[in-house]
N, C-alpha and C. Protein backbone atom coordinates (compact mmCIF):
# COMPACT_ATOMS: atom_id res chain seq x y z
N UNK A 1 -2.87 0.75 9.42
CA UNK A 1 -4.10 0.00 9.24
C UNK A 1 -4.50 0.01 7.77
N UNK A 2 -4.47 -1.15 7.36
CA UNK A 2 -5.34 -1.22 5.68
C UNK A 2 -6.62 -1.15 5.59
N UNK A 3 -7.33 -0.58 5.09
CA UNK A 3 -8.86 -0.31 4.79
C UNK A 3 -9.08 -0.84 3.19
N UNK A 4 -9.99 -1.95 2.86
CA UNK A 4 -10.46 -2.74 1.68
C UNK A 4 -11.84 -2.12 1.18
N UNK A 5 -12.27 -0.74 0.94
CA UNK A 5 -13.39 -0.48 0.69
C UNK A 5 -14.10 -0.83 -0.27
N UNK A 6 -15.22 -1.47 -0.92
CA UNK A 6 -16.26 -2.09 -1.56
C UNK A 6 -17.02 -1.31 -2.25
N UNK A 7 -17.16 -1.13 -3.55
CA UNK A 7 -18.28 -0.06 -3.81
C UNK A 7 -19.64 -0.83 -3.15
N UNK A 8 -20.87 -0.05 -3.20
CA UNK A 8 -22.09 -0.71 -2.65
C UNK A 8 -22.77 -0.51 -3.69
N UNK A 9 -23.81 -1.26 -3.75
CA UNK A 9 -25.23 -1.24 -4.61
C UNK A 9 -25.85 0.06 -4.88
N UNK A 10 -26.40 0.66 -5.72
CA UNK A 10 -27.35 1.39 -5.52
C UNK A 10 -26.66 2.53 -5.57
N UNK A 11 -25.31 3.22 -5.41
CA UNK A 11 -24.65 4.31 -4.68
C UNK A 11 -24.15 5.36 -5.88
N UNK A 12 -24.73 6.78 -5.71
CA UNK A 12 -24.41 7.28 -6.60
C UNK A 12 -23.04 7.76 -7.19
N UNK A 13 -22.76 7.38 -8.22
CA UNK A 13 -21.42 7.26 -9.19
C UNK A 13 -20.78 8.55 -9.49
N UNK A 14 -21.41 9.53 -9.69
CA UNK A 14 -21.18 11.25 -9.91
C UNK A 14 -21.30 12.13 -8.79
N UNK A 15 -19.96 12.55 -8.48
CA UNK A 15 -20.18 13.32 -7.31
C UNK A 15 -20.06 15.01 -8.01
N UNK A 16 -21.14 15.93 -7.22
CA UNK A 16 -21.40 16.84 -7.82
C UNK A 16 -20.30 18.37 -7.11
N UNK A 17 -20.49 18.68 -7.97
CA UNK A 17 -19.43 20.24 -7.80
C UNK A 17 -19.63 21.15 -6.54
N UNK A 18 -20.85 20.91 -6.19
CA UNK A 18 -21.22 21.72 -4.80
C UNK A 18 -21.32 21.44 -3.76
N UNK A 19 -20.78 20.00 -3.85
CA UNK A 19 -20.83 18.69 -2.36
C UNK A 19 -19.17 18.80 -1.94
N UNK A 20 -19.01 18.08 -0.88
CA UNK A 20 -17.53 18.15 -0.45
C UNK A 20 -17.67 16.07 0.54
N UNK A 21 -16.43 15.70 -0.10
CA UNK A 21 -16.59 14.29 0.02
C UNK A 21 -15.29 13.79 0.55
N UNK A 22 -15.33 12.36 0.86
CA UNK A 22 -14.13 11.83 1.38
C UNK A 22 -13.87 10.98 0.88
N UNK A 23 -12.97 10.15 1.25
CA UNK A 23 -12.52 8.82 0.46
C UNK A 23 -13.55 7.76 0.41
N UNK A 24 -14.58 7.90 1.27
CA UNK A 24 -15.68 6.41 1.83
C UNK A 24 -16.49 7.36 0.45
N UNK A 25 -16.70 7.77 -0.12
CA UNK A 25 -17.50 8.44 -1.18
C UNK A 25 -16.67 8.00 -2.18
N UNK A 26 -15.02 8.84 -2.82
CA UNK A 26 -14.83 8.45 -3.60
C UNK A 26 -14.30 7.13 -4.00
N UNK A 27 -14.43 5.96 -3.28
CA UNK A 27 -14.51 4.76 -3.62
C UNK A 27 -15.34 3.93 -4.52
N UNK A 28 -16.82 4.97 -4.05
CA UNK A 28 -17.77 4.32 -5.06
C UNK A 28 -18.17 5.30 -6.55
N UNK A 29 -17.25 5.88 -6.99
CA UNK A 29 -17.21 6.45 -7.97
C UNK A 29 -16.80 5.83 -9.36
N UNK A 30 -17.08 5.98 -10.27
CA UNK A 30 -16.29 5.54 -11.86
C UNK A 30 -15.44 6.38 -12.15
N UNK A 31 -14.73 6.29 -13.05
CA UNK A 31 -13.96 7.13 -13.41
C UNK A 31 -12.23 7.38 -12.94
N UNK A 32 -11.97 8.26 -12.88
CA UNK A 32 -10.76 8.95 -12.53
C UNK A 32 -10.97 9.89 -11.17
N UNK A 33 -10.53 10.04 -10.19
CA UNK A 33 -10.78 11.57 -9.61
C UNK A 33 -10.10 11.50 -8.62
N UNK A 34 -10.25 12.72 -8.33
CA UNK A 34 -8.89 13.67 -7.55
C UNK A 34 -9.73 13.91 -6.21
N UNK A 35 -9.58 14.21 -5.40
CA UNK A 35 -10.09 15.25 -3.94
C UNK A 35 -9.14 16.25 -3.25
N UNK A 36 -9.04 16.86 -3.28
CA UNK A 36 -8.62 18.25 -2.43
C UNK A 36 -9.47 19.19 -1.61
N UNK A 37 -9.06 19.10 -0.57
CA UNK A 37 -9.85 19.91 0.66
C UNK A 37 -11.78 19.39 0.62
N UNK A 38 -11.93 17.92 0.23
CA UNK A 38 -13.37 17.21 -0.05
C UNK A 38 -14.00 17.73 -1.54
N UNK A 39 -13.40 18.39 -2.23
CA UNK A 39 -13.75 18.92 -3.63
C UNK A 39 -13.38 17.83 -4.31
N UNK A 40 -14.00 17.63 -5.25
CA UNK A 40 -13.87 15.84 -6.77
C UNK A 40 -13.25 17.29 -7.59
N UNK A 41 -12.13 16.71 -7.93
CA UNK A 41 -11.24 17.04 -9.54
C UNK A 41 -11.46 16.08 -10.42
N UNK A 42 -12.21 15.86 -11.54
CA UNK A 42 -12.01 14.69 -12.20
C UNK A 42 -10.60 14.93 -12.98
N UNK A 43 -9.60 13.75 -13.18
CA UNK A 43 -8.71 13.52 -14.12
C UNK A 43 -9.01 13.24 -15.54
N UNK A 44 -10.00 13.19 -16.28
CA UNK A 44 -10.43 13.10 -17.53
C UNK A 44 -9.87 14.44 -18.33
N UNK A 45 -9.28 14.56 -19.57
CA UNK A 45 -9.18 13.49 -20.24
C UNK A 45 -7.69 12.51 -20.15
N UNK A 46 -7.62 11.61 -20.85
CA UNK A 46 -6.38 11.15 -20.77
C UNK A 46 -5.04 11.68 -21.21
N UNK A 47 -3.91 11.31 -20.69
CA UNK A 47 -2.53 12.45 -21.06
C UNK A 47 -2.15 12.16 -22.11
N UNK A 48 -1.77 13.26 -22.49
CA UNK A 48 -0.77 12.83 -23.83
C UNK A 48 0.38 12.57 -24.22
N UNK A 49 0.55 12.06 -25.16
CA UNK A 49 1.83 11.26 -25.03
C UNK A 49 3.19 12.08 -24.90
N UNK A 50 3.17 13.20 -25.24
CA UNK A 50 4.35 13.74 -24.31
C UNK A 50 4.34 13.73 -22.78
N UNK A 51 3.32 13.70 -22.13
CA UNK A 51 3.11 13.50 -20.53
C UNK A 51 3.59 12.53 -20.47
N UNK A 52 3.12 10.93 -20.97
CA UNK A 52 3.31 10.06 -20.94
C UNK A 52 4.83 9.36 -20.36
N UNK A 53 5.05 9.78 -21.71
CA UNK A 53 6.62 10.07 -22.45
C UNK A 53 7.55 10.16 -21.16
N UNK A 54 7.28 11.44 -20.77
CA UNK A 54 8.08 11.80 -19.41
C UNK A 54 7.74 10.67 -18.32
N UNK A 55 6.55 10.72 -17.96
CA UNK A 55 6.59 9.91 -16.89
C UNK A 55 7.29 8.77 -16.70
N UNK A 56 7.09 8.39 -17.60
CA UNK A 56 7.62 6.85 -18.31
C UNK A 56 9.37 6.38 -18.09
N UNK A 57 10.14 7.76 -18.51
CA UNK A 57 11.53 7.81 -18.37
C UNK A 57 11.88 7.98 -17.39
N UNK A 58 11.17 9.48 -16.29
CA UNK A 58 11.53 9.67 -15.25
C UNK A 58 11.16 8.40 -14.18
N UNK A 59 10.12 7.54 -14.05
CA UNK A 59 10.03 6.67 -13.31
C UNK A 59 10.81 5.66 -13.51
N UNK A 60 11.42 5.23 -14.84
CA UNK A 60 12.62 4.18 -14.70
C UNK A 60 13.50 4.41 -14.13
N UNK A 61 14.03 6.09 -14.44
CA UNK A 61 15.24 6.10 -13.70
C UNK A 61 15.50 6.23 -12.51
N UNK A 62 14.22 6.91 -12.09
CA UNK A 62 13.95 6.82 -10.07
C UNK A 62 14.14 5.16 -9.84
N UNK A 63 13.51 4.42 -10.83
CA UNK A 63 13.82 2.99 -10.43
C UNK A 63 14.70 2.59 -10.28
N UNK A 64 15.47 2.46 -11.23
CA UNK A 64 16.69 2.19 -11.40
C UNK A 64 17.93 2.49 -10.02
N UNK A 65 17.71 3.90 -10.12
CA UNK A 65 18.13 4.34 -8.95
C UNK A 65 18.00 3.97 -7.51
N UNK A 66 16.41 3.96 -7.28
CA UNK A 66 15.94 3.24 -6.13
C UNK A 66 16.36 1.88 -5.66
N UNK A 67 16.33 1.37 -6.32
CA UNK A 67 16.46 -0.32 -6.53
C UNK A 67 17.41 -0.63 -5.15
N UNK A 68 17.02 -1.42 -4.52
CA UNK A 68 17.83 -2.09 -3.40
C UNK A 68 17.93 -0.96 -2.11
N UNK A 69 17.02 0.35 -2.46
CA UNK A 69 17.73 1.52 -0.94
C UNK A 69 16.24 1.42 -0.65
N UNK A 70 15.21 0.76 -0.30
CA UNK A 70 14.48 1.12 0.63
C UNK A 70 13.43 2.26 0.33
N UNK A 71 13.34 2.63 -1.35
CA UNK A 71 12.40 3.41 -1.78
C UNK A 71 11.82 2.91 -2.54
N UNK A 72 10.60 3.22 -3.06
CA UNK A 72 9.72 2.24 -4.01
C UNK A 72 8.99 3.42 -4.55
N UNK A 73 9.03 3.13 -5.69
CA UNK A 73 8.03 4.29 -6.84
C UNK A 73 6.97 3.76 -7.49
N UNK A 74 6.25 4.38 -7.26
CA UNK A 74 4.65 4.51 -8.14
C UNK A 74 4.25 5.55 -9.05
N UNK A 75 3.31 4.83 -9.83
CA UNK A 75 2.91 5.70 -11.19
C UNK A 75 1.56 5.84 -11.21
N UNK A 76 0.83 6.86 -11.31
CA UNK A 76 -0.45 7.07 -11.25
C UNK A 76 -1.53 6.25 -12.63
N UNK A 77 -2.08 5.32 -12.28
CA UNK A 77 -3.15 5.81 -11.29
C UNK A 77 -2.66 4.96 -9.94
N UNK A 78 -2.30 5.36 -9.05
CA UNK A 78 -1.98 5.32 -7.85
C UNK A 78 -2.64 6.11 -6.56
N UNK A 79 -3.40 5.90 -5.71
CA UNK A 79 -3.80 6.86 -4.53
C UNK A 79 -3.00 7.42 -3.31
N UNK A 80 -2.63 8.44 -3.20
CA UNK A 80 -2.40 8.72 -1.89
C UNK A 80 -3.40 9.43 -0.92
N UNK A 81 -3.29 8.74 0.11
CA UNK A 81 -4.45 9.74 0.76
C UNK A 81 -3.83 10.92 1.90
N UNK A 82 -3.98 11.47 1.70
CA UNK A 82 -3.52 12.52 3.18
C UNK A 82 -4.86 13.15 4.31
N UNK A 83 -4.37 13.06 5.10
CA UNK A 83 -5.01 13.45 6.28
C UNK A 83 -5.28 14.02 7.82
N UNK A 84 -4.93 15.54 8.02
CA UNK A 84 -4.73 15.96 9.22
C UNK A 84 -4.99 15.03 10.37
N UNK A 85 -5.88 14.29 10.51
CA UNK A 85 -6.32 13.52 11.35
C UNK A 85 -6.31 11.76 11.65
N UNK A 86 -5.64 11.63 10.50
CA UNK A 86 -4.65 10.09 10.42
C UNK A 86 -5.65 9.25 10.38
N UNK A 87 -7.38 9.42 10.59
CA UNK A 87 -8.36 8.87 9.56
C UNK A 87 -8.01 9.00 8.25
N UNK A 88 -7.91 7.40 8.23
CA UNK A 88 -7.33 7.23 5.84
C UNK A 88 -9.15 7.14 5.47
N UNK A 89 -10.02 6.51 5.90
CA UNK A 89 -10.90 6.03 5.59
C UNK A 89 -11.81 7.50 4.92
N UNK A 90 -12.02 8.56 5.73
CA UNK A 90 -12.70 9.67 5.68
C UNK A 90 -11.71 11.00 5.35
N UNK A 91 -10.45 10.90 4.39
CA UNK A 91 -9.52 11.53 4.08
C UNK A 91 -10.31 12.74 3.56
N UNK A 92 -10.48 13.51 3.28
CA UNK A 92 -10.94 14.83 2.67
C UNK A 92 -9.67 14.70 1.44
N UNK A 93 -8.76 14.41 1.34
CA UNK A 93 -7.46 14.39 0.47
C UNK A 93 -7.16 13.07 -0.09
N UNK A 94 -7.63 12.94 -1.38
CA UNK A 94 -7.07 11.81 -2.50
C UNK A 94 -6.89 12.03 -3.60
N UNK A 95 -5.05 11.98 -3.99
CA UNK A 95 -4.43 12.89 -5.37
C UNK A 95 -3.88 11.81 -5.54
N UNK A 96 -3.48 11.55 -6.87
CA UNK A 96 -3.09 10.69 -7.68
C UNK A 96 -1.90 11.15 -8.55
N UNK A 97 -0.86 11.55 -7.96
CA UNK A 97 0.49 12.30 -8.46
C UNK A 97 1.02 11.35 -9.23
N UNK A 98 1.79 11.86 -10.61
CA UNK A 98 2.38 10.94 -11.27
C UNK A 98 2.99 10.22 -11.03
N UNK A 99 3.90 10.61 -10.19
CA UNK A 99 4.94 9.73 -9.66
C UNK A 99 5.20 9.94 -8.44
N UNK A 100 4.78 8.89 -7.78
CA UNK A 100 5.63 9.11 -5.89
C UNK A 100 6.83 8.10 -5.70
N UNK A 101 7.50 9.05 -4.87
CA UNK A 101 8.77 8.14 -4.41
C UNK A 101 8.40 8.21 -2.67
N UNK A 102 8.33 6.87 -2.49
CA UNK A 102 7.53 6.10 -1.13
C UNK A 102 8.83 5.82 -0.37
N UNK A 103 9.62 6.71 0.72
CA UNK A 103 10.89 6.03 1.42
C UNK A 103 9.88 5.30 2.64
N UNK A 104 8.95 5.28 3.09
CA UNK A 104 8.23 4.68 4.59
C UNK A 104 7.43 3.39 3.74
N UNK A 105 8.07 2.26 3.67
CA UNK A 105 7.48 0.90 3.66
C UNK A 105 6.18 1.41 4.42
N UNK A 106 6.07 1.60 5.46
CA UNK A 106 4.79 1.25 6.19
C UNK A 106 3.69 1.65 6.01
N UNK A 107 3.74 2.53 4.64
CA UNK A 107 2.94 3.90 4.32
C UNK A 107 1.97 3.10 3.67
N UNK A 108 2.75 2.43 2.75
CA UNK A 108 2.12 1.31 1.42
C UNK A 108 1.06 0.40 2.44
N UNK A 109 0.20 0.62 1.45
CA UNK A 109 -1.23 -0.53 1.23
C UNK A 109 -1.53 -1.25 0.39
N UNK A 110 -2.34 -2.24 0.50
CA UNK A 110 -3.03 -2.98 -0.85
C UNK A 110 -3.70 -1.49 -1.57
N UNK A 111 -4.36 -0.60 -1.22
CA UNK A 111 -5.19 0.44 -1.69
C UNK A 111 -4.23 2.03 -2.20
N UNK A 112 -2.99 1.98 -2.04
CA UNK A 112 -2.17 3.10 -1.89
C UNK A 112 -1.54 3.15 -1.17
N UNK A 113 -0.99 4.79 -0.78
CA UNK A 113 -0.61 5.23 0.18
C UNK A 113 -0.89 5.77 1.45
N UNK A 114 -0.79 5.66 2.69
CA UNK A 114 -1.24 6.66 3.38
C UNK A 114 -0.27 7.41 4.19
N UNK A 115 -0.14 8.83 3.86
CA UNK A 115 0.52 9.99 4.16
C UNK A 115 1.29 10.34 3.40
N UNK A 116 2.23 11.30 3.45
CA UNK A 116 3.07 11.78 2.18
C UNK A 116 3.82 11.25 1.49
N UNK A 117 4.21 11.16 0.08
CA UNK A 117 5.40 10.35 -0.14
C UNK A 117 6.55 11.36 0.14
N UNK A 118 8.03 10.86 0.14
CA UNK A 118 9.05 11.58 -0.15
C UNK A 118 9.02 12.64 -0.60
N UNK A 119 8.58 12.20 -2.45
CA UNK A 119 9.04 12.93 -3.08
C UNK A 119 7.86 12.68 -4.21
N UNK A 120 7.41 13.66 -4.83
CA UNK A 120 6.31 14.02 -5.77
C UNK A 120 6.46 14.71 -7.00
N UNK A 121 6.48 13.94 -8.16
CA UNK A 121 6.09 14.39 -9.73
C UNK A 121 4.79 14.56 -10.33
N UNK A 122 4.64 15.65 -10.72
CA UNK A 122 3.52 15.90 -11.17
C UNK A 122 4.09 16.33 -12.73
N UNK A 123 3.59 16.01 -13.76
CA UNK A 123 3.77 16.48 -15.10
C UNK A 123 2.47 17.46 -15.99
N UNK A 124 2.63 18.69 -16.23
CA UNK A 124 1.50 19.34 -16.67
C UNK A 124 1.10 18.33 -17.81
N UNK A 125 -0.09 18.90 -18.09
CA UNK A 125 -1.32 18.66 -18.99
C UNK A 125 -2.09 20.34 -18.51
N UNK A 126 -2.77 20.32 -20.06
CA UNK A 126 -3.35 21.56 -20.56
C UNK A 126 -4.34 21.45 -19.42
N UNK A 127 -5.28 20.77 -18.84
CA UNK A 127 -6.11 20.63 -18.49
C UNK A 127 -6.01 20.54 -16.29
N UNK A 128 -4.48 20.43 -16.42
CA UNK A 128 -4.11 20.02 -14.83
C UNK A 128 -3.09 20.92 -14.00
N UNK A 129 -2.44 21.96 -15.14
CA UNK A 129 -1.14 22.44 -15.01
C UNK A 129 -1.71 23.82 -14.04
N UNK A 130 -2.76 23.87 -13.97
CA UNK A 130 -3.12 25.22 -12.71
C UNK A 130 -3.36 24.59 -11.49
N UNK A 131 -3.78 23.81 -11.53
CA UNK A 131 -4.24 22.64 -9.93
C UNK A 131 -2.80 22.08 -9.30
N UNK A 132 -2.25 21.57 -10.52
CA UNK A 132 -0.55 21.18 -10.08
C UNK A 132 -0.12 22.23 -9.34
N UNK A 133 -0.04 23.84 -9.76
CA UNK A 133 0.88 24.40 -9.26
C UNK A 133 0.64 25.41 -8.55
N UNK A 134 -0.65 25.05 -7.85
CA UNK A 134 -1.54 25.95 -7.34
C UNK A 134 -2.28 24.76 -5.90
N UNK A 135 -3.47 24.64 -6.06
CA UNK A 135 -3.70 23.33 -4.76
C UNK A 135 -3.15 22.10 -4.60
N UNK A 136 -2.45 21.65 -5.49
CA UNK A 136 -1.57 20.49 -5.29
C UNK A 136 0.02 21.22 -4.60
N UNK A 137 0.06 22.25 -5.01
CA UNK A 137 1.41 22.76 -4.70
C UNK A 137 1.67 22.64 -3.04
N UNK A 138 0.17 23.25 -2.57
CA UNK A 138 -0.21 23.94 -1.14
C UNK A 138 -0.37 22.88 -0.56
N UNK A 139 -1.04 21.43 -0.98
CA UNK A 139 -1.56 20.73 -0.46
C UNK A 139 -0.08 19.83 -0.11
N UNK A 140 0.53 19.65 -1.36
CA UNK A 140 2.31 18.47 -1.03
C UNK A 140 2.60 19.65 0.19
N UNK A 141 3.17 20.80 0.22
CA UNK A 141 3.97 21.57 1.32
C UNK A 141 3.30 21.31 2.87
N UNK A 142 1.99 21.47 2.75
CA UNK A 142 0.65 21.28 4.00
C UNK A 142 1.55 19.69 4.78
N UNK A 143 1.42 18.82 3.90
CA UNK A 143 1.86 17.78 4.17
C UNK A 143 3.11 16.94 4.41
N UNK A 144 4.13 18.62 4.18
CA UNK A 144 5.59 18.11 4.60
C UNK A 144 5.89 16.95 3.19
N UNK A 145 5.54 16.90 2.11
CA UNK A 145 6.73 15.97 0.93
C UNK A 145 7.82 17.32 0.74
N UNK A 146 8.73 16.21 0.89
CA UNK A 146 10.34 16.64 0.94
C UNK A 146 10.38 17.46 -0.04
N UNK A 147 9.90 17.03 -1.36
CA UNK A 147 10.57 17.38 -2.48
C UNK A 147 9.48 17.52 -3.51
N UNK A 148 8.94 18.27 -4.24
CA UNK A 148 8.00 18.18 -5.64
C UNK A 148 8.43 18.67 -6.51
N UNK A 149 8.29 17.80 -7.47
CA UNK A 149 8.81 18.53 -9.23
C UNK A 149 7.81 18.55 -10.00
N UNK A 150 8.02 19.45 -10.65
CA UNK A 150 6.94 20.05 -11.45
C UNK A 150 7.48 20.21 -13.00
N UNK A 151 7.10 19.26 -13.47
CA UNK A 151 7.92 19.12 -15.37
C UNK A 151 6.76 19.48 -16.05
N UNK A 152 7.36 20.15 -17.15
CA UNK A 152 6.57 21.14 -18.34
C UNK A 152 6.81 20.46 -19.47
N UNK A 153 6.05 19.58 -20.07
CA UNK A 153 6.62 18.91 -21.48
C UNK A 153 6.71 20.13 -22.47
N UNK A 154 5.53 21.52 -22.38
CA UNK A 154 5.70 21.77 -22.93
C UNK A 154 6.66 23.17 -23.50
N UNK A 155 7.27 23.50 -22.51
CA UNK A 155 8.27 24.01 -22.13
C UNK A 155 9.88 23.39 -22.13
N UNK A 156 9.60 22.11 -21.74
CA UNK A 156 11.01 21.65 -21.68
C UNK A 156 11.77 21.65 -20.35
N UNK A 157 10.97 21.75 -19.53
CA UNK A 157 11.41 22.36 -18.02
C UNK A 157 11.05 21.88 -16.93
N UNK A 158 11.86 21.80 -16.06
CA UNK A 158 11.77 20.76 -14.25
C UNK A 158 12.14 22.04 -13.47
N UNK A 159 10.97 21.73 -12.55
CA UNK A 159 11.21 22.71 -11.26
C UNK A 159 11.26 21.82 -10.24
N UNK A 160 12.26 21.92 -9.35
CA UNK A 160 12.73 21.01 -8.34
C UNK A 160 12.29 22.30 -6.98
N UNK A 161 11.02 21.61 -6.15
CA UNK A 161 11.17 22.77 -5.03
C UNK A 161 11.37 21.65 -3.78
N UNK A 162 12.15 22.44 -2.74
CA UNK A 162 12.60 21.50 -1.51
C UNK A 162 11.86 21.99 -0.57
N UNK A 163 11.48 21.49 0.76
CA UNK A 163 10.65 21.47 2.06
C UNK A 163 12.15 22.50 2.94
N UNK A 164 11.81 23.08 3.36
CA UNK A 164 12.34 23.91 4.26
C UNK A 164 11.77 24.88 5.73
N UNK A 165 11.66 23.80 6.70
CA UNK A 165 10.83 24.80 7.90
C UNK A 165 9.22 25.08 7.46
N UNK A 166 8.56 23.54 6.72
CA UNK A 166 7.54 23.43 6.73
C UNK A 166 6.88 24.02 5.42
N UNK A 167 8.00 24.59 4.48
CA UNK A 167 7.45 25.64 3.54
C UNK A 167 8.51 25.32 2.18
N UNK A 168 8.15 25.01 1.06
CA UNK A 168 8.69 24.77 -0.53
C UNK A 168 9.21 26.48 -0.66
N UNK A 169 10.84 26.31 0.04
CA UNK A 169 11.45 27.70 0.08
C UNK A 169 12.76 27.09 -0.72
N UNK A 170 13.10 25.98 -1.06
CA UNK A 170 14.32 26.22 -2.23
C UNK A 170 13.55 25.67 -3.57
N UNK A 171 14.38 26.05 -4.68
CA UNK A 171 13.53 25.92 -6.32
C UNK A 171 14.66 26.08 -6.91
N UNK A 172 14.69 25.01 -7.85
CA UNK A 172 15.61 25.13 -8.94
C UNK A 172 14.79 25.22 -10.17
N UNK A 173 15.75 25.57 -11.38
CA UNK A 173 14.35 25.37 -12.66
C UNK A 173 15.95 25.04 -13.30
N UNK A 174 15.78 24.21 -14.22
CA UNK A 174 16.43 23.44 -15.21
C UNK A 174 15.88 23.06 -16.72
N UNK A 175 16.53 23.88 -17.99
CA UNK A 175 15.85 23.40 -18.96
C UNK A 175 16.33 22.30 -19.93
N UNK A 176 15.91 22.05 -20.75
CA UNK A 176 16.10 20.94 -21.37
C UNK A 176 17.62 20.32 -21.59
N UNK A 177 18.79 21.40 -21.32
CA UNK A 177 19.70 21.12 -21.20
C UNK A 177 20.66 21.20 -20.49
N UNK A 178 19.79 21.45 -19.33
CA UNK A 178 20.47 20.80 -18.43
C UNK A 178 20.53 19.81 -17.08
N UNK A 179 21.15 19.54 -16.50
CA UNK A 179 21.46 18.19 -15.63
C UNK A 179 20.28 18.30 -14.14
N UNK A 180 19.47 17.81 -14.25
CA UNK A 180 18.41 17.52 -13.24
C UNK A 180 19.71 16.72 -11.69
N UNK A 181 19.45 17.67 -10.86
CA UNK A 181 19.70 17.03 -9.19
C UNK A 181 18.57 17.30 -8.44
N UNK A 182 18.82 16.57 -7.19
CA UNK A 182 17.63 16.68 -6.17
C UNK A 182 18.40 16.98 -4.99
N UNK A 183 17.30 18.11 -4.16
CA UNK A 183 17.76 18.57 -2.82
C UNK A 183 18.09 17.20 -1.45
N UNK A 184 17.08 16.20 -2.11
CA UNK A 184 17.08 15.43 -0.77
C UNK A 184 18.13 14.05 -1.13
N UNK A 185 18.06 13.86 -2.40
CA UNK A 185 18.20 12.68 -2.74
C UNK A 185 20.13 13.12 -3.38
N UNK A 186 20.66 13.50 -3.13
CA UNK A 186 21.34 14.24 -3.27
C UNK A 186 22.59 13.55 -4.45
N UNK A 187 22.94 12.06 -4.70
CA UNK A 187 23.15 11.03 -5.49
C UNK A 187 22.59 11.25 -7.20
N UNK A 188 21.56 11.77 -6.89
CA UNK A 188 20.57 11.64 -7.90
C UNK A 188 20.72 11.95 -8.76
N UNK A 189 21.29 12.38 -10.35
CA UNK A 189 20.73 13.28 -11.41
C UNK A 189 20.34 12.89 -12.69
N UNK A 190 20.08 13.35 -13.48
CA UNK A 190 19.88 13.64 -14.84
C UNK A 190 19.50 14.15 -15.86
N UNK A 191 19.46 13.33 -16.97
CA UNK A 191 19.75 14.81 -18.19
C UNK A 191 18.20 15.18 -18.35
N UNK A 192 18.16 16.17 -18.13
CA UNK A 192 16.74 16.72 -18.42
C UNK A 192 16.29 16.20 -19.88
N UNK A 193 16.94 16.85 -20.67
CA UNK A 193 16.73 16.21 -21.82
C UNK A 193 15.54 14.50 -22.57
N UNK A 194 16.14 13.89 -21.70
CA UNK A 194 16.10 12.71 -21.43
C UNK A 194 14.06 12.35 -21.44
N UNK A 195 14.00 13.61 -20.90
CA UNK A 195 12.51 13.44 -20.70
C UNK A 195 11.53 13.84 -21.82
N UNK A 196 11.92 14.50 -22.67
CA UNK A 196 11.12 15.72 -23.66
C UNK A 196 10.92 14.66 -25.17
N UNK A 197 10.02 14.52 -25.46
CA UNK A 197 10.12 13.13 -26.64
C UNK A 197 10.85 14.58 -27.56
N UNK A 198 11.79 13.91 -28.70
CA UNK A 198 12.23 14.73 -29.46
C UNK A 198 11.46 14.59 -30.88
């Protein structure tokens, strides 16, 4: 089911730190923002261009790759919503992961996603790199994505963790030199390198 939500008149724009909200809330917001477990993360400030950088490469080449098999990639700002209760409208859960790799056509909306993608990139920032690997971590596994990577521009480094019996129990770590594979996608690789602006 697609849901077209409208901001309304009148409706307050700042949601506060001690409230807990859903998607019918953060619709009518400005800005950037995140929700986890009904908590607002704002995404401010903007990434920097080594974040960028990465995203930028790694999503061509998922493209590239993808192209013609029935997966489709997105780049944030993008929504996914997740939801124990398969209400999208009143999601308690809306993250905006750098990059999703979408294998369920049916998931896609005019508005996002609804339910997990595949497979999930998140790229630190000074400001995001504890939420990434901490309630975003808990929240992708909660939700069964296959696969989440977790790249360190400033490190130089991809952590590849896989879904196993409901739980992110395999992990690879790969540094700048060497050859990025994926547990699910198994075709897949490349040069780590590739990602790190030099």
């Amino acid at each position: 089911m697609w849901y077209n939500i409208e901001k309304s008149e009148g409706y307050a724009m700042n949601p506060q730190s001690s409230k807990l909200y859903t998607y019918a809330d953060y619709v009518q917001w400005d800005g950037r923002w995140e929700l986890i477990d009904g908590k607002a993360y704002n995404t401010s400030p903007s990434p920097t261009w080594e974040h960028q950088f990465a995203v930028m490469e790694l999503s061509f080449a998922f493209r590239s790759h993808f192209q013609n098999k029935n997966c489709y990639v997105a780049i944030a700002p993008f929504d996914v919503r997740l939801s124990e209760s398969d209400d999208y409208t009143y999601a308690k859960h809306v993250v905006q992961p750098d990059i999703s790799v979408i294998c369920n056509k049916n998931s896609l909306t005019t508005n996002g996603c609804l339910g997990a993608p595949t497979l999930i990139v998140e790229v630190l920032s000074p400001s995001t790199a504890l939420k990434d690997r901490n309630e975003k971590f808990k929240l992708y596994e909660q939700f069964n994505v296959q696969e989440y990577w977790i790249v360190d521009p400033l490190y130089r480094t991809v952590e590849v963790f896989g879904l196993e019996d409901g739980f992110f129990k395999k992990r690879e770590a790969f540094g700048e030199n060497d050859t990025i594979t994926s547990f699910i996608f198994t075709n897949f690789s490349l040069e780590a390198k590739q990602l790190f602006f030099q």
